[in-house]
Protein backbone atom coordinates (compact mmCIF):
# COMPACT_ATOMS: atom_id res chain seq x y z
CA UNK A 1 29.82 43.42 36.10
CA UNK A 2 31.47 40.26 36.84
CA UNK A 3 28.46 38.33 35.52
CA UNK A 4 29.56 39.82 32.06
CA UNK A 5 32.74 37.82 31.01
CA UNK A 6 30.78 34.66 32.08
CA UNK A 7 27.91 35.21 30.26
CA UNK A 8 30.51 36.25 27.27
CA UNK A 9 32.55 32.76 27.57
CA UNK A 10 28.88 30.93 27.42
CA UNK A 11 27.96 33.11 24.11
CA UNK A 12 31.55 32.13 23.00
CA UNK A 13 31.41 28.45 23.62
CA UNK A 14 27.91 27.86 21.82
CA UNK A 15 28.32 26.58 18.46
CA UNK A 16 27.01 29.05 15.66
CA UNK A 17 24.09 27.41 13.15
CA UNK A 18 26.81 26.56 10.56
CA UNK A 19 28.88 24.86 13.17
CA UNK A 20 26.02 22.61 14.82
CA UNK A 21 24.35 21.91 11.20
CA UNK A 22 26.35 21.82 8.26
CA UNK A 23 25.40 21.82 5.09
CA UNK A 24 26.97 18.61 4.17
CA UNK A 25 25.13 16.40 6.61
CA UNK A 26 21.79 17.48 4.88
CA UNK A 27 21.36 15.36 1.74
CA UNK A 28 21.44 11.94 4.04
CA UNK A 29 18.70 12.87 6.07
CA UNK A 30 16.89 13.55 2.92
CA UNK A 31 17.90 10.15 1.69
CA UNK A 32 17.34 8.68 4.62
CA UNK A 33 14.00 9.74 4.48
CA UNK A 34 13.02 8.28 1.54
CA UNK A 35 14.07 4.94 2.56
CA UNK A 36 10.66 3.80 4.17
CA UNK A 37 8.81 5.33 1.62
CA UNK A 38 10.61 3.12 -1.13
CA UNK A 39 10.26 0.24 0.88
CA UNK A 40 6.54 0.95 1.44
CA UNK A 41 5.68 1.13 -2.14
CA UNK A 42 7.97 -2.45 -2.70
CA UNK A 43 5.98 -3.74 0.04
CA UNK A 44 2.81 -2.67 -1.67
CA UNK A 45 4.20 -4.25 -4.85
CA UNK A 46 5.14 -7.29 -3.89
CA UNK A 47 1.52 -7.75 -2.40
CA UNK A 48 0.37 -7.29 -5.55
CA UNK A 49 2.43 -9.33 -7.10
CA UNK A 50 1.54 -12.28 -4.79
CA UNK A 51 -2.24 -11.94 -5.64
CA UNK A 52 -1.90 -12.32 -9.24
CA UNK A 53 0.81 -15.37 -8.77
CA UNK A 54 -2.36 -16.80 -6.28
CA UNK A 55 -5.13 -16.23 -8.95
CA UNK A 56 -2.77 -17.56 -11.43
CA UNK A 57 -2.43 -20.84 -9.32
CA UNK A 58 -6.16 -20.65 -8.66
CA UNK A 59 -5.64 -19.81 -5.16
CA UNK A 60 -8.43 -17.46 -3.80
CA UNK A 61 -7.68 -18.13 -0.34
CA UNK A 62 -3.92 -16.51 -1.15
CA UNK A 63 -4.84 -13.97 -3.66
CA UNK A 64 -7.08 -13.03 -0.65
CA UNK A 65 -4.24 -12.80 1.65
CA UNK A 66 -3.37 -9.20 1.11
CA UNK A 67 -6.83 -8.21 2.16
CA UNK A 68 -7.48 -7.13 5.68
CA UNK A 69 -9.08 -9.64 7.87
CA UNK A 70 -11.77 -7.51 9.36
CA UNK A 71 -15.54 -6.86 9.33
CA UNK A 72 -15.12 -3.73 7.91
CA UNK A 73 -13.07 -4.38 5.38
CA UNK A 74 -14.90 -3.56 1.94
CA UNK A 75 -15.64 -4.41 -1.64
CA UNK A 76 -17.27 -2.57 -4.22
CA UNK A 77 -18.23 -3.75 -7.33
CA UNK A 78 -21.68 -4.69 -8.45
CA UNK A 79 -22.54 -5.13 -5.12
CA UNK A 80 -20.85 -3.34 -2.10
CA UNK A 81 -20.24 -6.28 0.09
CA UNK A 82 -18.31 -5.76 3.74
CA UNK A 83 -16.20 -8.36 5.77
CA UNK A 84 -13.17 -10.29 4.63
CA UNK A 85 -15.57 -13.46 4.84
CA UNK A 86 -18.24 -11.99 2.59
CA UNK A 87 -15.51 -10.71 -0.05
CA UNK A 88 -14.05 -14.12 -0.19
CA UNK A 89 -16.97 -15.98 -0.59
CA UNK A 90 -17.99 -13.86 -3.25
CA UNK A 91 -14.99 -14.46 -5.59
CA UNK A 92 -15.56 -18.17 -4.43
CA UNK A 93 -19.00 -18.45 -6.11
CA UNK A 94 -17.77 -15.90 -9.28
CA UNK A 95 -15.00 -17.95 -10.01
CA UNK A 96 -15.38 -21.87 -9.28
CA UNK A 97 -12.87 -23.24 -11.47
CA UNK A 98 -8.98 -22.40 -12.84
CA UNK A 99 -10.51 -22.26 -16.35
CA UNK A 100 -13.06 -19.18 -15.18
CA UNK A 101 -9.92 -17.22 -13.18
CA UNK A 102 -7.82 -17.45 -16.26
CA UNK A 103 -4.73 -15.32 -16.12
CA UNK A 104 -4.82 -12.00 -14.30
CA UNK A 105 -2.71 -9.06 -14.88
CA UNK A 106 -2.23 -6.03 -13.21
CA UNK A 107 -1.36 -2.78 -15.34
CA UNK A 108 -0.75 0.98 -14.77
CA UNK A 109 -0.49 1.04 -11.62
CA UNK A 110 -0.10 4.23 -9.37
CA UNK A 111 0.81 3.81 -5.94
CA UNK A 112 0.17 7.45 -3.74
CA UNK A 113 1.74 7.09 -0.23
CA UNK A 114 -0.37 8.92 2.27
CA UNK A 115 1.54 10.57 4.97
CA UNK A 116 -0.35 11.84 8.10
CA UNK A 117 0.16 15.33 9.63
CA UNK A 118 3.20 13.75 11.37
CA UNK A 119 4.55 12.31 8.43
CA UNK A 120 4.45 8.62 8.91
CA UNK A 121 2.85 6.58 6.06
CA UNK A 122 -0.35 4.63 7.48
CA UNK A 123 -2.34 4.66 4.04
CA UNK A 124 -1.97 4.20 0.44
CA UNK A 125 -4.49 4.62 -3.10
CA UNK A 126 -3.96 2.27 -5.32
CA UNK A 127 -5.26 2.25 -8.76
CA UNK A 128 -4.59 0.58 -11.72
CA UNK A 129 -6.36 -1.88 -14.26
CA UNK A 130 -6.83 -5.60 -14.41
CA UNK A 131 -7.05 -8.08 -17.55
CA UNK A 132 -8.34 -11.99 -17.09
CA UNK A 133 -7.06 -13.83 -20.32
CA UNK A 134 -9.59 -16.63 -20.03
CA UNK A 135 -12.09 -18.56 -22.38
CA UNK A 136 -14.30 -19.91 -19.74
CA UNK A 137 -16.82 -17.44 -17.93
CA UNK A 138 -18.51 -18.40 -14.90
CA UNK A 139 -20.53 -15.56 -12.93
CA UNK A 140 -18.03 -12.80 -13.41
CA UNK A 141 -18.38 -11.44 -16.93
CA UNK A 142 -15.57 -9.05 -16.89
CA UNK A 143 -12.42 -9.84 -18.15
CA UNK A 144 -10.99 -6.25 -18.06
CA UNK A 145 -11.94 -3.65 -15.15
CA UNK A 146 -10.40 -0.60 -13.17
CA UNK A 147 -9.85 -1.05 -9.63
CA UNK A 148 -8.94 1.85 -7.00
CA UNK A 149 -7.48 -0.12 -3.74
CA UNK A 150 -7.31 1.73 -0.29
CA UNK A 151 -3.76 0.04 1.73
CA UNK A 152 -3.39 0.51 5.57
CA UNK A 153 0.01 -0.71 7.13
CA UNK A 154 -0.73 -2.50 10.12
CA UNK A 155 1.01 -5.13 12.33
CA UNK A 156 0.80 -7.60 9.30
CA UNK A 157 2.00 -5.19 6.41
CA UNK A 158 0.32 -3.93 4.06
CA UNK A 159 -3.26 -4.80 3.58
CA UNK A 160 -6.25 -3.87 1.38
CA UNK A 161 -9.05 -2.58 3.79
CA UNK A 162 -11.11 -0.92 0.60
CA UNK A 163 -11.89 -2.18 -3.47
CA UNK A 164 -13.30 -0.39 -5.63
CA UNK A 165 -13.16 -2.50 -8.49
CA UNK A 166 -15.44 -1.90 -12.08
């Protein structure tokens, strides 16, 4: 019987569920929550944005920055071709001059983050449309297209590991 009152003073002392979590501290964790995945999509559109100031400039090696440097990196278009080097020579020999790159824009553009069972974001689908404004053609016909763009966040950001561009 003596073990009673102590165990009653421990059952005492322990905060209730309303005491250790109240309501009001909810909403920032929520907030704070969304924080990375704001910053993820910025990061994804800023990317973006720096690969059509690149093609602008006539720039392939930037515009082909955001891509993953790695073997198995892939593009699929006409052809599927796989390896960073492969995909940049490719829009090398499509586009030799700054007359054939013309002016690219990027429009509707839907950015899904992909969270992983644990919640962190590793991936994200990207797809959207393109549009050259351009009067010179050199291999590459298309001046408009669809493109569906697989993002991994590694230790250098963001980076394009799959295009599916047509």
């Amino acid at each position: 019987m003596i073990l009673m009152p102590a165990l009653l003073g421990i059952f005492i002392a322990m905060p209730t569920r309303a005491q250790a979590a109240p309501a009001a501290s909810a909403p920032p964790q929520v907030a704070a929550s969304a924080l990375p995945r704001v910053a993820d999509e910025a990061a994804i559109r800023a990317a973006m944005d720096s690969q059509v100031a690149a093609w602008n400039r006539a720039d392939i090696p930037a515009f082909m920055q955001v891509y993953e440097n790695s073997p198995d990196t892939t593009f699929i278009g006409a052809k599927l071709r796989k390896g960073y080097g492969p995909i940049l020579e490719r829009y090398k020999q499509s586009y030799t001059t700054a007359e054939q790159m013309g002016a690219l824009t990027f429009n509707n553009l839907d950015i899904r983050l992909l969270p992983s069972a644990c919640g962190q974001v590793e991936f994200a689908v990207v797809t959207g449309a393109f549009h050259l404004e351009r009067a010179v053609k050199g291999e590459a016909k298309k001046d408009d297209g669809i493109f569906s763009l697989v993002w991994r966040k590694g230790p250098q950001g963001w980076k394009i590991v799959l295009d599916h561009t047509s």
